[in-house]
PDB file of N, CA and C in Angstrom:
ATOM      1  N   UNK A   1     -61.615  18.040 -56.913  1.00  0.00           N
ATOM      2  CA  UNK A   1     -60.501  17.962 -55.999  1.00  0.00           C
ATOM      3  C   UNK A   1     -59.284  18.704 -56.552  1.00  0.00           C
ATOM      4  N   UNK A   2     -59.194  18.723 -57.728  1.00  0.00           N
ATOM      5  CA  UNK A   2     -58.153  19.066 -58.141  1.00  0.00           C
ATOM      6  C   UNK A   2     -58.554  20.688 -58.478  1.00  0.00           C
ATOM      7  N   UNK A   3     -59.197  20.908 -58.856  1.00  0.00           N
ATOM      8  CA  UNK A   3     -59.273  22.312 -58.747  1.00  0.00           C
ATOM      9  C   UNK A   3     -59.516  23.460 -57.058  1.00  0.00           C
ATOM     10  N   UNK A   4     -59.872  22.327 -56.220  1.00  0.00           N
ATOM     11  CA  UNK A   4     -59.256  22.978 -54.581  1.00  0.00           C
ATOM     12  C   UNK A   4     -57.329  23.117 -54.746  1.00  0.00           C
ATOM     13  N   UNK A   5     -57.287  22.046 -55.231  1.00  0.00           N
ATOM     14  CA  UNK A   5     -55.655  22.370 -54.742  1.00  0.00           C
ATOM     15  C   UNK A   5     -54.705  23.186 -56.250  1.00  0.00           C
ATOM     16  N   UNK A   6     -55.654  23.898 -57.273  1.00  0.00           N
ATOM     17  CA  UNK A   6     -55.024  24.689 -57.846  1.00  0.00           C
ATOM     18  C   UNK A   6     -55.327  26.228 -57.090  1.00  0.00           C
ATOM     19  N   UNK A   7     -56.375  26.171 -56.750  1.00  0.00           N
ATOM     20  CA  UNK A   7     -57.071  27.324 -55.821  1.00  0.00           C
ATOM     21  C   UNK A   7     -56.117  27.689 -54.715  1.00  0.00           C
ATOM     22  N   UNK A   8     -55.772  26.960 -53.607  1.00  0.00           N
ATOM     23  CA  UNK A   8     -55.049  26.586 -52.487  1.00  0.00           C
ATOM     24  C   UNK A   8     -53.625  26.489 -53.091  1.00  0.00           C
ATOM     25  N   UNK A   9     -53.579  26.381 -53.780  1.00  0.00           N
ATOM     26  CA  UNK A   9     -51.577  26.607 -54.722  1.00  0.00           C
ATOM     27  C   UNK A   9     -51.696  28.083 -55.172  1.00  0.00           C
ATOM     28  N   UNK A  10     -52.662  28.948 -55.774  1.00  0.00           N
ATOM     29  CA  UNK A  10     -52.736  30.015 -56.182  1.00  0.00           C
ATOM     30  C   UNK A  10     -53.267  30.813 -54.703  1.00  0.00           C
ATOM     31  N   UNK A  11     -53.493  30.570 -54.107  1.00  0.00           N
ATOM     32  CA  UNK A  11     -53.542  31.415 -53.020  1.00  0.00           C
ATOM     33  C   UNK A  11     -52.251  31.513 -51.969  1.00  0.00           C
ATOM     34  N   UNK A  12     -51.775  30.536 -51.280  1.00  0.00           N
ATOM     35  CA  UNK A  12     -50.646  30.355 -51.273  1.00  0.00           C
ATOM     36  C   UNK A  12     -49.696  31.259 -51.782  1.00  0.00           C
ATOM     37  N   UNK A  13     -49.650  31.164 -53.122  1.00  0.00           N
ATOM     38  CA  UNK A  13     -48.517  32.112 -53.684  1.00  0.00           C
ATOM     39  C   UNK A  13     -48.669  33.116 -53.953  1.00  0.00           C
ATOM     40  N   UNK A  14     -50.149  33.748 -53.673  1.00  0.00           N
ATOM     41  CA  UNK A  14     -50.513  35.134 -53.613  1.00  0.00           C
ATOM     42  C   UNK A  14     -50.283  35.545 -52.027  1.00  0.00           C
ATOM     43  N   UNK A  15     -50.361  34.850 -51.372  1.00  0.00           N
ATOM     44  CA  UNK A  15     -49.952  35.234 -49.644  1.00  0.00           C
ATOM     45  C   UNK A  15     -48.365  35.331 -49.477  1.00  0.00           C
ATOM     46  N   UNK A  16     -47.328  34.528 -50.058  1.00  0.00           N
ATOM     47  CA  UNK A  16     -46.306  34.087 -50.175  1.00  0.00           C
ATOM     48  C   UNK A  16     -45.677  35.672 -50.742  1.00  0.00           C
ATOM     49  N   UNK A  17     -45.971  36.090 -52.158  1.00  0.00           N
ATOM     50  CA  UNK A  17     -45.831  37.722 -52.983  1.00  0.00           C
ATOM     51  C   UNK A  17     -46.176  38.329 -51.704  1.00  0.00           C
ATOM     52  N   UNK A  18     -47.615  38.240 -51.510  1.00  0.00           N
ATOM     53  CA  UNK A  18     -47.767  40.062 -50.410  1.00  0.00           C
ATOM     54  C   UNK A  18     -46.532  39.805 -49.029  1.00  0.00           C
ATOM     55  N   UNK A  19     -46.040  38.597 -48.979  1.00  0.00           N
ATOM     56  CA  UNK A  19     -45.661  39.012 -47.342  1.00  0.00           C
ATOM     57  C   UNK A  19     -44.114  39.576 -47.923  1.00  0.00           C
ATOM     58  N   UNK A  20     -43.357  38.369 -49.103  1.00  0.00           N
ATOM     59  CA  UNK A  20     -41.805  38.367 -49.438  1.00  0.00           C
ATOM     60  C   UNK A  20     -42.085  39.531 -50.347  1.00  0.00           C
ATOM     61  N   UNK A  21     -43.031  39.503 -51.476  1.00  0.00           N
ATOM     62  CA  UNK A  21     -42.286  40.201 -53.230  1.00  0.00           C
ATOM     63  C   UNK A  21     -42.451  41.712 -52.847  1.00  0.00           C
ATOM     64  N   UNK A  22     -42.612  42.483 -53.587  1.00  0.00           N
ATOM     65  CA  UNK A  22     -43.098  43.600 -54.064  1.00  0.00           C
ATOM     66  C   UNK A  22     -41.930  44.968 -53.191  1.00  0.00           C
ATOM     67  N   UNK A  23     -42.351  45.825 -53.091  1.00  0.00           N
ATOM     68  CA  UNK A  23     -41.635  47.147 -53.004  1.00  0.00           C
ATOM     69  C   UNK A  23     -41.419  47.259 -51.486  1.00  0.00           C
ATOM     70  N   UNK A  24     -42.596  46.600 -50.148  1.00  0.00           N
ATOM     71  CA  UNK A  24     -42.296  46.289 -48.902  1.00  0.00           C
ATOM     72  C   UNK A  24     -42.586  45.273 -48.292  1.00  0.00           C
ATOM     73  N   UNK A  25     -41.914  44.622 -49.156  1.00  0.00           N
ATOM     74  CA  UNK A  25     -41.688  43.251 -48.785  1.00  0.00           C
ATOM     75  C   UNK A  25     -41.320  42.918 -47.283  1.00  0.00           C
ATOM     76  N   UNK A  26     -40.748  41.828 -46.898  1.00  0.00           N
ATOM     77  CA  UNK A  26     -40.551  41.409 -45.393  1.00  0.00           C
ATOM     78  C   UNK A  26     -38.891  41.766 -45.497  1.00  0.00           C
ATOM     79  N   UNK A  27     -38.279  41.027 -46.511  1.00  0.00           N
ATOM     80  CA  UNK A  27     -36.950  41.421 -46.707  1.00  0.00           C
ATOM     81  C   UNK A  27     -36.621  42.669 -46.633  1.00  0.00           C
ATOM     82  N   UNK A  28     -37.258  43.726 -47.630  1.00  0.00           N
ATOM     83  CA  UNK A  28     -37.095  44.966 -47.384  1.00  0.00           C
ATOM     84  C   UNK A  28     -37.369  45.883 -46.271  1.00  0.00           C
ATOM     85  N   UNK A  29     -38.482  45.502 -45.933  1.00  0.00           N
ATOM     86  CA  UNK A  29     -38.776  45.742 -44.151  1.00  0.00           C
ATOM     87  C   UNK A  29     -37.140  45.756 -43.916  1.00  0.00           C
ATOM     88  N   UNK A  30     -37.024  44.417 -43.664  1.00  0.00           N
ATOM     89  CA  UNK A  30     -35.825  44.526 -42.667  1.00  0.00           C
ATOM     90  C   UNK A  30     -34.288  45.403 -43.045  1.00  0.00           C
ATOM     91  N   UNK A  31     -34.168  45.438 -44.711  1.00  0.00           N
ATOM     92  CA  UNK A  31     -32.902  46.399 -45.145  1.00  0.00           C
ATOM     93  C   UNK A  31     -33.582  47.708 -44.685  1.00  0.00           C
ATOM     94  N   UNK A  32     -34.401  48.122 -44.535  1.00  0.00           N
ATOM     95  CA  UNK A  32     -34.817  49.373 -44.312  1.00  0.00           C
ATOM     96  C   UNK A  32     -34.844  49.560 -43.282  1.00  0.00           C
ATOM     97  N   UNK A  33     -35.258  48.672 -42.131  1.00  0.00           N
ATOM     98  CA  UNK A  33     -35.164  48.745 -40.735  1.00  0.00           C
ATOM     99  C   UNK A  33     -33.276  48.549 -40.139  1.00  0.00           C
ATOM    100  N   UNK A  34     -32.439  48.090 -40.726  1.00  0.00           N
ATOM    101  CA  UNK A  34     -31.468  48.170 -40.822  1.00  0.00           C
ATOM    102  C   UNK A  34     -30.397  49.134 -40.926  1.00  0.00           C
ATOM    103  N   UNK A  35     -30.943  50.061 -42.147  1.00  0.00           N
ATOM    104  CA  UNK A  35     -30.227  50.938 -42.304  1.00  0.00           C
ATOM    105  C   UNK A  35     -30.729  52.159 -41.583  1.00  0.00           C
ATOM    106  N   UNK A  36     -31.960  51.895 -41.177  1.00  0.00           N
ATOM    107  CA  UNK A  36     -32.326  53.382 -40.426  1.00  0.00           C
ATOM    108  C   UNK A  36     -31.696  53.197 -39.119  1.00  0.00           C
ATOM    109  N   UNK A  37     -31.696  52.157 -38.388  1.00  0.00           N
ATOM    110  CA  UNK A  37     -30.474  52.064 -37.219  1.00  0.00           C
ATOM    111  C   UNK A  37     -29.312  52.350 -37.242  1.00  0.00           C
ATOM    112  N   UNK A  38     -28.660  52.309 -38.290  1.00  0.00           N
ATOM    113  CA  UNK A  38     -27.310  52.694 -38.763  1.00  0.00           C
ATOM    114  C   UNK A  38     -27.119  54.161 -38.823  1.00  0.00           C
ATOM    115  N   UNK A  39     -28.373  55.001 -39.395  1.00  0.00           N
ATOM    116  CA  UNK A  39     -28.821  55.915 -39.774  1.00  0.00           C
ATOM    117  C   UNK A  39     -28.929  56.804 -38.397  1.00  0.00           C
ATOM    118  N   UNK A  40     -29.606  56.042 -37.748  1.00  0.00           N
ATOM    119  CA  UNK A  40     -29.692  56.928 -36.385  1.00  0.00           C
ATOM    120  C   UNK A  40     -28.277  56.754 -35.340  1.00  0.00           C
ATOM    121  N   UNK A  41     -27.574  56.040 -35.586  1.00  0.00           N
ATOM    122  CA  UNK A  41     -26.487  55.894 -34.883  1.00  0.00           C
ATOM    123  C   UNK A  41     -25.616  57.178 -35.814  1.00  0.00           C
ATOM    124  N   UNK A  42     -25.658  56.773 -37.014  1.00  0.00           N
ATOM    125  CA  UNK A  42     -24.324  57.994 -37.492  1.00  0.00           C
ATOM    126  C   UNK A  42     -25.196  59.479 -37.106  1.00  0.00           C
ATOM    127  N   UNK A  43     -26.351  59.969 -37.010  1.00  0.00           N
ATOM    128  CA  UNK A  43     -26.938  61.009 -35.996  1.00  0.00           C
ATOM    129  C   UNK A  43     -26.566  61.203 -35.050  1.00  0.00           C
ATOM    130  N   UNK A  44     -26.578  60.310 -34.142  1.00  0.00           N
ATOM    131  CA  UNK A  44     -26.061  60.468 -32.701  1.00  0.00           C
ATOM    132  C   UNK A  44     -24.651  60.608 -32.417  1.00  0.00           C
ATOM    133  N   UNK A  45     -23.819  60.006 -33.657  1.00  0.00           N
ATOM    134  CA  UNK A  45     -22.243  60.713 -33.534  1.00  0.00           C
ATOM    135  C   UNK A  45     -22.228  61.911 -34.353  1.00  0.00           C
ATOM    136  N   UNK A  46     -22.905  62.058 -35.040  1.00  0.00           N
ATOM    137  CA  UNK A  46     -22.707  63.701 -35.859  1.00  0.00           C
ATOM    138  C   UNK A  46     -23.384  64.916 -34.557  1.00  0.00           C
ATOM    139  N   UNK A  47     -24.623  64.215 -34.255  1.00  0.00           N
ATOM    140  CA  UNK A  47     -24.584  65.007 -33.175  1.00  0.00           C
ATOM    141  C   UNK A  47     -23.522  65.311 -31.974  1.00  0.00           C
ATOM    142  N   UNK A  48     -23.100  64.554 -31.178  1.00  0.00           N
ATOM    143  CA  UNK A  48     -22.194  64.187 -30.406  1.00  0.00           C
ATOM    144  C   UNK A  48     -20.865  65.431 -30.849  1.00  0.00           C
ATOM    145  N   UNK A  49     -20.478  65.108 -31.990  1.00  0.00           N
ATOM    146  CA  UNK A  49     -19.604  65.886 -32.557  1.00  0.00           C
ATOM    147  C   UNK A  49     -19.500  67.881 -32.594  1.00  0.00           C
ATOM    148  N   UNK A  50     -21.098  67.780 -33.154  1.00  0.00           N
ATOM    149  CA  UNK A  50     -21.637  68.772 -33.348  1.00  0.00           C
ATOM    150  C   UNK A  50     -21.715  70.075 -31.750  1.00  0.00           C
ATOM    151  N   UNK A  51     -22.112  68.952 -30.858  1.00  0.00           N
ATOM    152  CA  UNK A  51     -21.642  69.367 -29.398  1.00  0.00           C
ATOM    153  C   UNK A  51     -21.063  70.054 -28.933  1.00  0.00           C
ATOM    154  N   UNK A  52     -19.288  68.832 -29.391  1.00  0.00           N
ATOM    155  CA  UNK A  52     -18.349  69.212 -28.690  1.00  0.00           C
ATOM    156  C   UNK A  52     -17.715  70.291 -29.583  1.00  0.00           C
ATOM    157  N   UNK A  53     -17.857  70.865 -31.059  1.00  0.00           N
ATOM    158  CA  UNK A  53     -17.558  71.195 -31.628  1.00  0.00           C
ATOM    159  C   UNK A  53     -17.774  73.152 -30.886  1.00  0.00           C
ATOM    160  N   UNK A  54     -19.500  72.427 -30.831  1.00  0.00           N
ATOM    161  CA  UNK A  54     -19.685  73.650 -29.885  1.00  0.00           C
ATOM    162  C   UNK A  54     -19.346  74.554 -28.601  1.00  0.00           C
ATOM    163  N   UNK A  55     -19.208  73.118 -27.526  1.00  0.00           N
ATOM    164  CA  UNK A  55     -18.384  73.725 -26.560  1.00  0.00           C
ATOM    165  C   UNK A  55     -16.714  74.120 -26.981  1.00  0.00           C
ATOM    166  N   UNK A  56     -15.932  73.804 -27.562  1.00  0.00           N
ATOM    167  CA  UNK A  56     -15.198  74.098 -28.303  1.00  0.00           C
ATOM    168  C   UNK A  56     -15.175  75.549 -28.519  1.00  0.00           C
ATOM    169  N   UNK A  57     -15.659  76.186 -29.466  1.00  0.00           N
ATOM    170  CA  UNK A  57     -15.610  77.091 -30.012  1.00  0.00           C
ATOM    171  C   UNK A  57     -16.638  78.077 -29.097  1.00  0.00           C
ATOM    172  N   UNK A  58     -17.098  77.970 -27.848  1.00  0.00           N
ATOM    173  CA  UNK A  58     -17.710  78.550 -27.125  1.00  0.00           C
ATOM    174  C   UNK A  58     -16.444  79.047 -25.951  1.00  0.00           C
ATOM    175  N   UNK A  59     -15.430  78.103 -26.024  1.00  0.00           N
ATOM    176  CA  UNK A  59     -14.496  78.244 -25.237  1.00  0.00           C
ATOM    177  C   UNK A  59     -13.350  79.171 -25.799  1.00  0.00           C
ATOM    178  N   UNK A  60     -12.850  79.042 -26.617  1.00  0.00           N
ATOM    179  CA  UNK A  60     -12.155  79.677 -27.663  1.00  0.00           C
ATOM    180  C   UNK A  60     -12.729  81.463 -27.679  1.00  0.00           C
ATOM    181  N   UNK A  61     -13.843  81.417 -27.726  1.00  0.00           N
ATOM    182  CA  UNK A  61     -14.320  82.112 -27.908  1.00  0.00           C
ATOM    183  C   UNK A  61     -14.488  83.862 -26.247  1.00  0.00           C
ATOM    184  N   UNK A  62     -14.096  82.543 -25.667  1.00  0.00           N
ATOM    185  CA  UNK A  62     -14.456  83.266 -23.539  1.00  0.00           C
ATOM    186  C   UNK A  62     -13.309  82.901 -22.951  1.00  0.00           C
ATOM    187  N   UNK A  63     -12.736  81.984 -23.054  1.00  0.00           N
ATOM    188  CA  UNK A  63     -11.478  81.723 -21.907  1.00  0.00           C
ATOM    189  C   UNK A  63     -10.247  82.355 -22.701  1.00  0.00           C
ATOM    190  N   UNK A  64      -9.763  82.971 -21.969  1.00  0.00           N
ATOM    191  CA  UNK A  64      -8.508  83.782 -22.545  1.00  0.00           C
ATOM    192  C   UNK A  64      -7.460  82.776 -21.805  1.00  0.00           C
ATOM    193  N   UNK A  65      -7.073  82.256 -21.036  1.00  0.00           N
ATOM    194  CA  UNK A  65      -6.064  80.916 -21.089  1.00  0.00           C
ATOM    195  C   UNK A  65      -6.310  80.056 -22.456  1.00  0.00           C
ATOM    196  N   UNK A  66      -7.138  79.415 -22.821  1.00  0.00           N
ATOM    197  CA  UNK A  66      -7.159  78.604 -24.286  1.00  0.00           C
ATOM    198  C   UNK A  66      -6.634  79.421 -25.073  1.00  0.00           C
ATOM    199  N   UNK A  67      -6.999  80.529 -25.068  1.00  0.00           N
ATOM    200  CA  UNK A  67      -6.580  81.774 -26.071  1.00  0.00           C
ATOM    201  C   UNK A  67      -5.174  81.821 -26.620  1.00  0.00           C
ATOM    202  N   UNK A  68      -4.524  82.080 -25.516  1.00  0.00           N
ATOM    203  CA  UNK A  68      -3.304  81.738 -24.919  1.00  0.00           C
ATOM    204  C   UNK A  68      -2.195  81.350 -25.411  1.00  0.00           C
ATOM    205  N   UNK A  69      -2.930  79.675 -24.767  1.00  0.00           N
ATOM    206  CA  UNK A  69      -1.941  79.062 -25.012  1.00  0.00           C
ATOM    207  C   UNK A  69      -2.258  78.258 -26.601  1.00  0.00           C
ATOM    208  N   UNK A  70      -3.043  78.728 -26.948  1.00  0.00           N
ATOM    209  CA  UNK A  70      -3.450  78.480 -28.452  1.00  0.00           C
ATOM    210  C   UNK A  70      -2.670  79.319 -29.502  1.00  0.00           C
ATOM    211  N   UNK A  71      -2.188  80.477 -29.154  1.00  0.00           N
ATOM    212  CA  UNK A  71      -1.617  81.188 -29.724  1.00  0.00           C
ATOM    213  C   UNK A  71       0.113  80.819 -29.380  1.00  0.00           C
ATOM    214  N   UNK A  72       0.643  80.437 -28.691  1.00  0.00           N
ATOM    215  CA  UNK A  72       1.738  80.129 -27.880  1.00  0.00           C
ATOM    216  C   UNK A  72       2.018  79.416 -28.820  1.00  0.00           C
ATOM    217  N   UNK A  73       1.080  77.589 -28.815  1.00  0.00           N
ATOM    218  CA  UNK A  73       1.447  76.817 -29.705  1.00  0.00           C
ATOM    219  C   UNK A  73       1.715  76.788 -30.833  1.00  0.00           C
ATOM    220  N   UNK A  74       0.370  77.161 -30.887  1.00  0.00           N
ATOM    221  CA  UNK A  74       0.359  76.860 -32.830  1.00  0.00           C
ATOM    222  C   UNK A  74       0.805  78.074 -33.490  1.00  0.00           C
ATOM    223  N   UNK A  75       0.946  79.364 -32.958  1.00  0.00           N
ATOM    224  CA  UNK A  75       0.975  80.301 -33.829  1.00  0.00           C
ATOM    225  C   UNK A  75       2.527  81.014 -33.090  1.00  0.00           C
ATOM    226  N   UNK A  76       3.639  80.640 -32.723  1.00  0.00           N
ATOM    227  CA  UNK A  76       4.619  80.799 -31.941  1.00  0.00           C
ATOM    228  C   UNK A  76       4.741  82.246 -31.523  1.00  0.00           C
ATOM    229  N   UNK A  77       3.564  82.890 -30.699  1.00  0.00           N
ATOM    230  CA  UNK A  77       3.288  84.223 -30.016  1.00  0.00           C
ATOM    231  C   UNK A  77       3.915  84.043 -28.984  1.00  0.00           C
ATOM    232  N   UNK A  78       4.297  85.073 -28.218  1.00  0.00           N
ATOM    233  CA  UNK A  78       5.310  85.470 -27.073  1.00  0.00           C
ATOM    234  C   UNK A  78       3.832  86.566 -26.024  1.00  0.00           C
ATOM    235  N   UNK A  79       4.265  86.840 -25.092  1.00  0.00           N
ATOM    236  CA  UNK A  79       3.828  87.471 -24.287  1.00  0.00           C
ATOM    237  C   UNK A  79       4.306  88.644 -23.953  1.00  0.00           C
ATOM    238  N   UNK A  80       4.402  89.844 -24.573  1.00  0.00           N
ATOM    239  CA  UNK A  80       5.327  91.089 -24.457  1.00  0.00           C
ATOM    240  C   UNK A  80       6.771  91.346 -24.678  1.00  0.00           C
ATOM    241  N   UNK A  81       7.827  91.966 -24.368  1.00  0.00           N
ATOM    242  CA  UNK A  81       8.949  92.258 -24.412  1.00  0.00           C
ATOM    243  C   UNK A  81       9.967  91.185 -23.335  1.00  0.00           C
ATOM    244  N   UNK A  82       8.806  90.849 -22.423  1.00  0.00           N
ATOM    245  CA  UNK A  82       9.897  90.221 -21.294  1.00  0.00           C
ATOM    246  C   UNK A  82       9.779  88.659 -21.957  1.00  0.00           C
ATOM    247  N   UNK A  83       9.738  87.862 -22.586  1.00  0.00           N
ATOM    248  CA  UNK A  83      10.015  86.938 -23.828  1.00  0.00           C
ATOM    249  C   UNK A  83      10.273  86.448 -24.388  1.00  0.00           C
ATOM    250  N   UNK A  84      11.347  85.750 -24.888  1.00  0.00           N
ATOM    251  CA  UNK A  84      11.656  85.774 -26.128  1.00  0.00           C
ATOM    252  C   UNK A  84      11.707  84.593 -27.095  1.00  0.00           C
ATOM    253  N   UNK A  85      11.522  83.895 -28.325  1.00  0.00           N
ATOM    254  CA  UNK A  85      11.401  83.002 -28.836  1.00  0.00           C
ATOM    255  C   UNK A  85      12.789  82.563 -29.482  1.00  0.00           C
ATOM    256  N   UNK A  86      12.456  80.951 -28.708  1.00  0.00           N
ATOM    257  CA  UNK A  86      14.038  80.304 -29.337  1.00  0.00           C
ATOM    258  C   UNK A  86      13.717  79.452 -30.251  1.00  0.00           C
ATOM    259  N   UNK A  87      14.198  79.216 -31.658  1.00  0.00           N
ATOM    260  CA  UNK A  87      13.711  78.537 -32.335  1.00  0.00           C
ATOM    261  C   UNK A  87      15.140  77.511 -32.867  1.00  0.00           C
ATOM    262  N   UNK A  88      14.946  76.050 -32.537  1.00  0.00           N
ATOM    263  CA  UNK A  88      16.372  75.593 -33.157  1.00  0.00           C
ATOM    264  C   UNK A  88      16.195  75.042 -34.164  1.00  0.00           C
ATOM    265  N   UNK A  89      17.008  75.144 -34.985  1.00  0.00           N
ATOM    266  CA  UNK A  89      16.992  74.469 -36.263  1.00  0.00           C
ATOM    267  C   UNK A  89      17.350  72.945 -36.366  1.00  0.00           C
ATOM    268  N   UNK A  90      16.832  72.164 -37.178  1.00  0.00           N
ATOM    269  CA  UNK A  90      17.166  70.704 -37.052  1.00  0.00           C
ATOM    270  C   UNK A  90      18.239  70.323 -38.542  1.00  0.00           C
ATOM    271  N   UNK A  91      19.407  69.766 -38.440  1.00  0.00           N
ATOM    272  CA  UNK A  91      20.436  69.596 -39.215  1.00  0.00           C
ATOM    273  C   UNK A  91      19.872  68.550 -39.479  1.00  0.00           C
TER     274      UNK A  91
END
């Protein structure tokens, strides 16, 4: 009798190791299943990004209004002689 229930205690805790211990474990299953969701989400915003980055610079690239007024802003360009740039100074 007693050697069924050392048998049945050692099996047990050999079923107990393969499902919890070792390298894919149940726990690890799940950190791994975890982070690959995370994983595929920061994809789908790098992609996302990657996109608009593109239409972006597809635009930049063809619309001469963005052009424009891209140059207007940031780079204080004028439009010919008829023109002229006022710049005030801040005291």
């Amino acid at each position: 009798m007693l050697k069924r229930l050392v048998i049945a205690a050692i099996l047990i805790a050999a079923i107990v190791f393969a499902v919890q211990g070792g390298e894919y474990g149940t726990s690890d299953l799940l950190h791994q299943s975890a982070r690959r969701k995370a994983l595929v989400a920061r994809i789908d915003s790098l992609q996302r990004a990657v996109d608009s980055l593109t239409r972006k610079k597809s635009a930049l690239q063809t619309d001469v209004a963005l052009q424009e007024r891209i140059a207007r802003e940031e780079f204080g360009m004028v439009r010919g002689s008829k023109e002229m740039l006022y710049r005030f100074a801040e005291k």
